[in-house]
Protein backbone atom coordinates (compact mmCIF):
# COMPACT_ATOMS: atom_id res chain seq x y z
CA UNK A 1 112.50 184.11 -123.00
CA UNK A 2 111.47 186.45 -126.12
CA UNK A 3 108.80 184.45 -128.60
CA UNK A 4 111.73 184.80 -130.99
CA UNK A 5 113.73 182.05 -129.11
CA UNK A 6 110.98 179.96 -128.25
CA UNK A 7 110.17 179.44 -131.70
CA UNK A 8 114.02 178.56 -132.57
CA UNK A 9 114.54 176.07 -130.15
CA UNK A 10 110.96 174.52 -131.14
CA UNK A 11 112.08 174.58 -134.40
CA UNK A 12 115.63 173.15 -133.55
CA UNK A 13 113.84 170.30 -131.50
CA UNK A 14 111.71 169.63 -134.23
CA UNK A 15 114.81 168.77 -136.61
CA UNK A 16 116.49 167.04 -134.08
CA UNK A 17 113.59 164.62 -133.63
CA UNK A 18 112.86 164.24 -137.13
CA UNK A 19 116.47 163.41 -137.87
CA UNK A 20 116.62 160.74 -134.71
CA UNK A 21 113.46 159.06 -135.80
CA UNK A 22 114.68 158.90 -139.59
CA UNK A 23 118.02 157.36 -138.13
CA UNK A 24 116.73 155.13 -136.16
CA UNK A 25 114.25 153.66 -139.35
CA UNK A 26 117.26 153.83 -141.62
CA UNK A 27 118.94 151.74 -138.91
CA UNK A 28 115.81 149.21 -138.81
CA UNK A 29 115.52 148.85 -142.54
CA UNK A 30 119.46 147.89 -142.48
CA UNK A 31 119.16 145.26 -140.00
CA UNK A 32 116.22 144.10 -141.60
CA UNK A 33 117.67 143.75 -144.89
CA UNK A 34 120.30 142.45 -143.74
CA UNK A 35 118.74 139.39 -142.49
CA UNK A 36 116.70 138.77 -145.17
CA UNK A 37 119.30 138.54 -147.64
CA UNK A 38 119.72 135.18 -148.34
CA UNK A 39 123.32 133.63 -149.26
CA UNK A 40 123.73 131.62 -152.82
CA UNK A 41 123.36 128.04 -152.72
CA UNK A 42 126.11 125.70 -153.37
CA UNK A 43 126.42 124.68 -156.54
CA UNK A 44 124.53 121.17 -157.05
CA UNK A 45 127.86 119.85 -158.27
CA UNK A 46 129.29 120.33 -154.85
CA UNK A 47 126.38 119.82 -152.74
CA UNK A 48 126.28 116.28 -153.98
CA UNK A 49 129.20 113.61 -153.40
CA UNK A 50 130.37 111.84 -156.83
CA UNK A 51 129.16 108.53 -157.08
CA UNK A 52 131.95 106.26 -156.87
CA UNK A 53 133.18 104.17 -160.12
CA UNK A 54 132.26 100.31 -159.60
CA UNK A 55 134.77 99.33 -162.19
């Protein structure tokens, strides 16, 4: 195989891994984002039953 070759594939593998690994974080800092984000809180309004008249 000429040195010309060599050096393209090398260089082709190198992008390939690059772009795998950078996938793969990208896909890591999604999940992990994703469960971090928290969900709003009920309102306190709603969260708390009404107190009932005693008249």
């Amino acid at each position: 195989m000429p040195a010309e070759e060599l050096a393209h594939a090398a260089f082709t593998q190198g992008y390939h891994q690059a772009f795998l690994t950078a996938g793969f974080i990208t896909l890591a800092a999604f999940l992990i984002a994703t469960a971090a984000i928290r969900t709003r809180p009920e309102p306190v309004s709603k969260a708390i039953a009404p107190v009932p008249d005693p008249g």
